[in-house]
C-alpha atoms as a PDB file:
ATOM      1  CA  UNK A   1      15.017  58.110 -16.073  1.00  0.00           C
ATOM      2  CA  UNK A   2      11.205  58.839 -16.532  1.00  0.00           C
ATOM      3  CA  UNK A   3       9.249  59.757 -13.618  1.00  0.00           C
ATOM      4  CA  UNK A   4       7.211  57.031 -14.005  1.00  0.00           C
ATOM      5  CA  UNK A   5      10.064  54.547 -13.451  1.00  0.00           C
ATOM      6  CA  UNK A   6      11.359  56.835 -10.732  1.00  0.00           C
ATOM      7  CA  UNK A   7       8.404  56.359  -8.914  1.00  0.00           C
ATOM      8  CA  UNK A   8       8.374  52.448  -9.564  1.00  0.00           C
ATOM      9  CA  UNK A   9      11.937  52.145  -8.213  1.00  0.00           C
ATOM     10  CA  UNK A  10      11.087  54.221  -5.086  1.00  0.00           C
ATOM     11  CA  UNK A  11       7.600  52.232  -4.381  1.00  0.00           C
ATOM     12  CA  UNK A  12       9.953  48.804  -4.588  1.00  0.00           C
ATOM     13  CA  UNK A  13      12.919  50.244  -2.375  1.00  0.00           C
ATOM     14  CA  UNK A  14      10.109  51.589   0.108  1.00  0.00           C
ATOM     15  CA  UNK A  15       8.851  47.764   0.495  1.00  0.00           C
ATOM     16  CA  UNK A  16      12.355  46.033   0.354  1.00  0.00           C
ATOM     17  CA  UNK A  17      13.262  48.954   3.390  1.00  0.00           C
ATOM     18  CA  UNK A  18       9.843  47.364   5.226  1.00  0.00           C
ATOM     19  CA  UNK A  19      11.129  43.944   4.953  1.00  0.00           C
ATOM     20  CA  UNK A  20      14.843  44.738   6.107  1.00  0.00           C
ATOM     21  CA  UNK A  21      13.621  47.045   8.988  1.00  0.00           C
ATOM     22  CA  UNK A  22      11.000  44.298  10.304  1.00  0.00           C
ATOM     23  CA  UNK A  23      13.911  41.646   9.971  1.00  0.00           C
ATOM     24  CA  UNK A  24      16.638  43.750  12.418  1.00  0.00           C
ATOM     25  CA  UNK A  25      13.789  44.696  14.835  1.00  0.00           C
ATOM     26  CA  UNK A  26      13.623  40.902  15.431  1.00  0.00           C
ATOM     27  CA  UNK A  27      16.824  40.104  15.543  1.00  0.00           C
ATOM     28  CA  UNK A  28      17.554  41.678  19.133  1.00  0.00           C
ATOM     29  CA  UNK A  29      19.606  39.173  20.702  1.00  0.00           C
ATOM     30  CA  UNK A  30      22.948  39.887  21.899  1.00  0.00           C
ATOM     31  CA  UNK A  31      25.429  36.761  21.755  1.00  0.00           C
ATOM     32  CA  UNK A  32      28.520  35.107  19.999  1.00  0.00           C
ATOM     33  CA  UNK A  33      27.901  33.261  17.098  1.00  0.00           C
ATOM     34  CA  UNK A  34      29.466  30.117  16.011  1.00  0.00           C
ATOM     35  CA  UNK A  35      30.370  30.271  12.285  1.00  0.00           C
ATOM     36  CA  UNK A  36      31.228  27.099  10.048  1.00  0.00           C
ATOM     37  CA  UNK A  37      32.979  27.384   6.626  1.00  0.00           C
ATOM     38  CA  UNK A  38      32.878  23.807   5.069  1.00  0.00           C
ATOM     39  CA  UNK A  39      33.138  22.838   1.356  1.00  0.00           C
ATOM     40  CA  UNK A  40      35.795  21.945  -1.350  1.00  0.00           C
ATOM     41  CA  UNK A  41      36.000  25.219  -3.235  1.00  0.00           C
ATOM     42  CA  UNK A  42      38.955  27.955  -2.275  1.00  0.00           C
ATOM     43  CA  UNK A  43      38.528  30.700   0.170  1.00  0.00           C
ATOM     44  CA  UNK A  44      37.318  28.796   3.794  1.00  0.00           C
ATOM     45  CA  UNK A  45      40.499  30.172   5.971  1.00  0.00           C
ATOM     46  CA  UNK A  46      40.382  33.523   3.496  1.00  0.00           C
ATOM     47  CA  UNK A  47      37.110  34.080   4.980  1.00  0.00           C
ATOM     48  CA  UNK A  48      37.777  33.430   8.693  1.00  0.00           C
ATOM     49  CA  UNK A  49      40.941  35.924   8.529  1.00  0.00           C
ATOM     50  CA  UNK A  50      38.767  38.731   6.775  1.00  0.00           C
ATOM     51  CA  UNK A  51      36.084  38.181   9.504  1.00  0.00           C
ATOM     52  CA  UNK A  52      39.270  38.630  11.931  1.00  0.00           C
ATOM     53  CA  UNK A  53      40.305  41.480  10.318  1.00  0.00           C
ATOM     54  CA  UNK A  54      37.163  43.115  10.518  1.00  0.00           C
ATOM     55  CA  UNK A  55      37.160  42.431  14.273  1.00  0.00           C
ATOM     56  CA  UNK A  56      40.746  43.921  14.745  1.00  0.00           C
ATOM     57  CA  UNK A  57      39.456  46.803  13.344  1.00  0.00           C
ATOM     58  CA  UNK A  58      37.310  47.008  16.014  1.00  0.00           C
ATOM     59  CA  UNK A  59      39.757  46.505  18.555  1.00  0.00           C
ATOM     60  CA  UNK A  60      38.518  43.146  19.653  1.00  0.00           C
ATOM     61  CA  UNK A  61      41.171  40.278  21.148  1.00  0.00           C
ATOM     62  CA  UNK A  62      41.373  37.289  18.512  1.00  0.00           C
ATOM     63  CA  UNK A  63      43.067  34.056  18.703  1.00  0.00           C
ATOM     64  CA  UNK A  64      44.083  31.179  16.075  1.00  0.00           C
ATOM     65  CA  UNK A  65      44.717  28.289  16.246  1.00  0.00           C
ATOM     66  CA  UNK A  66      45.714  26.936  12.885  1.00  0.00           C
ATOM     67  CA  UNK A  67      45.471  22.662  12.984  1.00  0.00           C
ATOM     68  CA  UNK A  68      46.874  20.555   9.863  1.00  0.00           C
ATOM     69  CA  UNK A  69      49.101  23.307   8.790  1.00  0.00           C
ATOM     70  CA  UNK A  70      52.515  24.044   9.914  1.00  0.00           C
ATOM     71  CA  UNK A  71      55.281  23.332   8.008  1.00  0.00           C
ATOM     72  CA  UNK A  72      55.469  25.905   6.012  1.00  0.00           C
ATOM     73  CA  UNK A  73      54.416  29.650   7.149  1.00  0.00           C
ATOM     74  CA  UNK A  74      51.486  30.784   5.427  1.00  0.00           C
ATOM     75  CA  UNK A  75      50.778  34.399   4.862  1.00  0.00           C
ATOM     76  CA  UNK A  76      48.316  34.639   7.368  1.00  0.00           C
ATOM     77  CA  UNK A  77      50.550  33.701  10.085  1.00  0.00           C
ATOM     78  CA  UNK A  78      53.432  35.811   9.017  1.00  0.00           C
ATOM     79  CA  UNK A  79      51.029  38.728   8.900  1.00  0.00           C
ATOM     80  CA  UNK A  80      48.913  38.038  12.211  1.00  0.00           C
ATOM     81  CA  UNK A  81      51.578  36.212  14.211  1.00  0.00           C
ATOM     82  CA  UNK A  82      53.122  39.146  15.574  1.00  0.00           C
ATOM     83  CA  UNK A  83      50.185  41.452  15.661  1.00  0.00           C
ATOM     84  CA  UNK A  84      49.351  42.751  19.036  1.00  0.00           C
ATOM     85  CA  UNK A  85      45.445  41.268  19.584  1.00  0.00           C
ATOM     86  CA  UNK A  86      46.270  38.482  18.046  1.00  0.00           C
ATOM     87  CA  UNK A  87      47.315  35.254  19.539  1.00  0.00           C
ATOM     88  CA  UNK A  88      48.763  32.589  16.717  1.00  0.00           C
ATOM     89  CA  UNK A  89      49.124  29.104  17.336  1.00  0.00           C
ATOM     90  CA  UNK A  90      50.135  26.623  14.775  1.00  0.00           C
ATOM     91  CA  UNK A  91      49.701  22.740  15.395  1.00  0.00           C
ATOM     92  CA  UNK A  92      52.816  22.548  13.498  1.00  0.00           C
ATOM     93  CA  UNK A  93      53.030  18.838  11.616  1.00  0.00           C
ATOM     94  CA  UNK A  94      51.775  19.801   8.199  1.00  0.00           C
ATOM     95  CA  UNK A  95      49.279  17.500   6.327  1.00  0.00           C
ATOM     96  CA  UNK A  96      48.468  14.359   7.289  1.00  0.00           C
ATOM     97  CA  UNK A  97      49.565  12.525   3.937  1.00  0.00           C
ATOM     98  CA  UNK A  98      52.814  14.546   4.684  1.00  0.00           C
ATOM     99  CA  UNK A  99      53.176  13.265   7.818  1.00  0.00           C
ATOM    100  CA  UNK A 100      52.415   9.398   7.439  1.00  0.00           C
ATOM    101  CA  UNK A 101      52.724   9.301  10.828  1.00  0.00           C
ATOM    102  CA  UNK A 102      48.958   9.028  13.349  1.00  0.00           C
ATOM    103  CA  UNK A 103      50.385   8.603  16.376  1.00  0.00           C
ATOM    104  CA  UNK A 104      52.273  11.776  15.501  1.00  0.00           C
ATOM    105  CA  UNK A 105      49.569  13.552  14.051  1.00  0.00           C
ATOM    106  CA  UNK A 106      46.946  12.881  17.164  1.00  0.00           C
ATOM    107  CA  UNK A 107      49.467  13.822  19.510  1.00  0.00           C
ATOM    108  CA  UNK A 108      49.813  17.383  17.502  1.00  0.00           C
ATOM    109  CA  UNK A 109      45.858  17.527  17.247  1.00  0.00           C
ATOM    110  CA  UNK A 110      45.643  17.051  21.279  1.00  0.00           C
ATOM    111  CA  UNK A 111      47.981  19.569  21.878  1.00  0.00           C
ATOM    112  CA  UNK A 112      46.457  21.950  19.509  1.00  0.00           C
ATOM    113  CA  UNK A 113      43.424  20.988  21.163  1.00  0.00           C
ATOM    114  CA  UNK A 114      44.329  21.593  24.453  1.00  0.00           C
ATOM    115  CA  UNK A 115      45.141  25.657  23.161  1.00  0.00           C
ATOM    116  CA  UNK A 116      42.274  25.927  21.882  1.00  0.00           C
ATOM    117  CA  UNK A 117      40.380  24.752  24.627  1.00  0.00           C
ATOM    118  CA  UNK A 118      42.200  27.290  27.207  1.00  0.00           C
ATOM    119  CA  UNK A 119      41.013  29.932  24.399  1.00  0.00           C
ATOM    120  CA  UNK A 120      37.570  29.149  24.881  1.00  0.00           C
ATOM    121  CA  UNK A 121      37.535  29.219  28.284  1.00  0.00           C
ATOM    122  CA  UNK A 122      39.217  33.033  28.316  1.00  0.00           C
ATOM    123  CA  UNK A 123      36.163  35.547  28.116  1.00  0.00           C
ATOM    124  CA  UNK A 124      39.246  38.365  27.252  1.00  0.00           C
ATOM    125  CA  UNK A 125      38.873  36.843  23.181  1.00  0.00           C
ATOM    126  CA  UNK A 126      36.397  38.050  21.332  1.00  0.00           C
ATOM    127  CA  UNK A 127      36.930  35.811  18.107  1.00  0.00           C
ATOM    128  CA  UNK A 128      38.718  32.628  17.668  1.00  0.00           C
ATOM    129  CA  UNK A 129      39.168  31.313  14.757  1.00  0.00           C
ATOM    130  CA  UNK A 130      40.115  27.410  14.567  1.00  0.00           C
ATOM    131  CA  UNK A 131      41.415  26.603  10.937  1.00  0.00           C
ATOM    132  CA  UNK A 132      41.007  23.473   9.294  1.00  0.00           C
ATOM    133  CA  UNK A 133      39.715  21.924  12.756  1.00  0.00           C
ATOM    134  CA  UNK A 134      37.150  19.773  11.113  1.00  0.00           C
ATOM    135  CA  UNK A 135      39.650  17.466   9.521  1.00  0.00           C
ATOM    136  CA  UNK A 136      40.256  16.267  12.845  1.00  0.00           C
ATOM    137  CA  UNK A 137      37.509  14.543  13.017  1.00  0.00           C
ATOM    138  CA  UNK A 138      37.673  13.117  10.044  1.00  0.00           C
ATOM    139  CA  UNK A 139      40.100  11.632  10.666  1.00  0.00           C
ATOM    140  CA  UNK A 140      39.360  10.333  14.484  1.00  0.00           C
ATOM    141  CA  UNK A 141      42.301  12.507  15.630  1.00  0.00           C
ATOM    142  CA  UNK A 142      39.485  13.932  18.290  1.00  0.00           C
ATOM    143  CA  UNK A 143      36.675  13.624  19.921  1.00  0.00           C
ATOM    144  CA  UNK A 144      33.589  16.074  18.596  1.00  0.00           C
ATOM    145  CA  UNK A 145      31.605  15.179  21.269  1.00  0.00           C
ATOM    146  CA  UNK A 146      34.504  16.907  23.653  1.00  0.00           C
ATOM    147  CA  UNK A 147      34.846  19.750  20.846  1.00  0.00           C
ATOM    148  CA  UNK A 148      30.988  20.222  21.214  1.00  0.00           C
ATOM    149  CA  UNK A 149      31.050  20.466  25.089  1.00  0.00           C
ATOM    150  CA  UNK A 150      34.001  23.139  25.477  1.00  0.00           C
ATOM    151  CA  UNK A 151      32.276  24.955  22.323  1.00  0.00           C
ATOM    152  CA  UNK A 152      28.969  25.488  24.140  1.00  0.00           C
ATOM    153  CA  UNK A 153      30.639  26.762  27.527  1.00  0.00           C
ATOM    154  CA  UNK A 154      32.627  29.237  26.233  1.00  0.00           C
ATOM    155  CA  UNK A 155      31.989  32.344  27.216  1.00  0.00           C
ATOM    156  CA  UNK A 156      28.045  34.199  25.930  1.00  0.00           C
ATOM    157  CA  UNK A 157      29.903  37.011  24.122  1.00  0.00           C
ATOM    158  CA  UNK A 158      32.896  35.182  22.076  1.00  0.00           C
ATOM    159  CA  UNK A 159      32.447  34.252  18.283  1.00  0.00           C
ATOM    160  CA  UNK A 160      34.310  31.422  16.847  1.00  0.00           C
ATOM    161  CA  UNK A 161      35.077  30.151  13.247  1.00  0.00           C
ATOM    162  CA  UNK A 162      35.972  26.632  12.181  1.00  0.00           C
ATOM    163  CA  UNK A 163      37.071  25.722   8.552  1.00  0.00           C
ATOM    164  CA  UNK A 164      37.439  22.747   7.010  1.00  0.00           C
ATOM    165  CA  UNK A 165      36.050  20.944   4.087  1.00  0.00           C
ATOM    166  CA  UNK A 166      33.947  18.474   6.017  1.00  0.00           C
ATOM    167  CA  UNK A 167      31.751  19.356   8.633  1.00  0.00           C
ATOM    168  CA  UNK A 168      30.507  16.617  11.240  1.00  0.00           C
ATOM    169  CA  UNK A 169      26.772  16.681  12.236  1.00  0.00           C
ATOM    170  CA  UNK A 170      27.543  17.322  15.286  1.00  0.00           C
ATOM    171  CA  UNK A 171      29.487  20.658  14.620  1.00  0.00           C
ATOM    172  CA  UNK A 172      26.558  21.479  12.145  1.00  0.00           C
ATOM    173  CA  UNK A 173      24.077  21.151  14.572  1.00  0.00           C
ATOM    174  CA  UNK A 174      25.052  23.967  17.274  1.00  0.00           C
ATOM    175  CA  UNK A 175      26.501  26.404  14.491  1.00  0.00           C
ATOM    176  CA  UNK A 176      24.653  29.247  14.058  1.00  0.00           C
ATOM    177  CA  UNK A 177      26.103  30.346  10.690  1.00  0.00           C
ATOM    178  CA  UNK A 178      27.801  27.188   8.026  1.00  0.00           C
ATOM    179  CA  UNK A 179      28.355  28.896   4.155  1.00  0.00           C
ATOM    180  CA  UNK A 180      29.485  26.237   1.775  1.00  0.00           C
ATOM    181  CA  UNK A 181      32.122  27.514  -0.242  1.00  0.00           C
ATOM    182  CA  UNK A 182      32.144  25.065  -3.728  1.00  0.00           C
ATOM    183  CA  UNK A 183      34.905  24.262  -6.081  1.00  0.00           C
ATOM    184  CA  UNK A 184      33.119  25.274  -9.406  1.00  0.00           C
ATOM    185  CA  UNK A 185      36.871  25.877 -11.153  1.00  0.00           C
ATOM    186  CA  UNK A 186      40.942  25.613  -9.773  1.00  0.00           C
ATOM    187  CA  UNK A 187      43.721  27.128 -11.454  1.00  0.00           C
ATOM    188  CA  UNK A 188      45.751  24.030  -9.768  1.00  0.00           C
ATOM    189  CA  UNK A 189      43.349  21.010 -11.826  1.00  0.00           C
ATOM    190  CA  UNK A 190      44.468  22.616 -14.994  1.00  0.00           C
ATOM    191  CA  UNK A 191      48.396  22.734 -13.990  1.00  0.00           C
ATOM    192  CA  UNK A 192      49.091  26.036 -12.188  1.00  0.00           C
ATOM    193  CA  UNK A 193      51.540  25.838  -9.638  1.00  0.00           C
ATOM    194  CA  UNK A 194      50.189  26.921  -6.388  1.00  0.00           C
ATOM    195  CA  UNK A 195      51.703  30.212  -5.193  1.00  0.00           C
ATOM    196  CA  UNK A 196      52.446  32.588  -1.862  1.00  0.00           C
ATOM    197  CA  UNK A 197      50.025  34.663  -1.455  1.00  0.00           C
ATOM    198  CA  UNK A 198      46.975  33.215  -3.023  1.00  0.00           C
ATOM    199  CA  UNK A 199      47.231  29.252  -1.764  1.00  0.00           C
ATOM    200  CA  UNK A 200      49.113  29.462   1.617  1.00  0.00           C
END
């Protein structure tokens, strides 16, 4: 590389360091953030158990609470379920068009609910992470206005994550983080069986 060019790269890196530096200096606040992973592509609940973990490798206390899911184990549970900073719920009925049953399936929801809702109220968690939660209310199984409430009185320090592929507005509006993960391409659409490991 030419010194000329050297010195072009350096003068752009010096700049973009400027930038990067002015942006952490304002971001000074210390709080937990409330993350939402919505869209149809792959890799919503992937993401929320990296994030977690990250924050195992720190040492911090995380909780799940996995809603839809449940009758079969998926690799996340069968790897976290029995770690020690980890608490694992499952709502345990499976997907709804499995099911075909809504009493059944709100009853499940509450009392997934009602887990989740102790968790929040617990300042010993660091990071929850509430998978597939948004289908709920989709499908009227709960009330967001009650999520909202117990979401915004949890404790100043804990994170949560909540996946799904919808996201209500009301969710939207008090997250502080939403990525949109998008289905561009599935392995499944052009006759791949889904598999352990990479699906569930």
């Amino acid at each position: 590389m030419s010194d000329e060019l050297e010195q072009k790269h350096q003068k752009k890196m010096a700049k973009l360091k400027e930038v990067v530096d002015a942006r952490i200096e304002q971001a000074q606040e210390e709080r937990g953030v409330l993350i939402a992973l919505k869209g149809n592509g792959k890799g919503k609940s992937s993401s929320a158990f990296g994030t977690m973990a990250r924050a195992l490798g720190h040492k911090q206390k995380c909780g799940v609470v996995q809603f839809i899911k449940g009758r079969i184990e998926t690799g996340e549970q069968l790897f976290f379920g029995n770690h020690p900073g980890v608490d694992f719920h499952v709502m345990g009925t499976g997907f709804t068009w499995e099911t075909q049953n809504r009493s059944q399936d709100i009853e499940a929801a509450e009392n997934a609910w009602k887990i989740a809702e102790s968790m929040l109220q617990d300042a010993s968690y660091q990071l929850l992470v509430f998978d597939e939660l948004t289908y709920l209310f989709k499908y009227k199984y709960l009330d967001v206005n009650r999520v909202v409430t117990a979401l915004q009185a949890r404790p100043k320090h804990m994170n949560v994550m909540i996946t799904g592929r919808t996201l209500a507005r009301e969710i939207a509006d008090i997250a502080d983080t939403i990525s949109t993960v998008q289905d561009d391409k599935h392995a499944f659409r052009a006759g791949v069986k889904a598999q352990p490991g990479i699906e569930w």
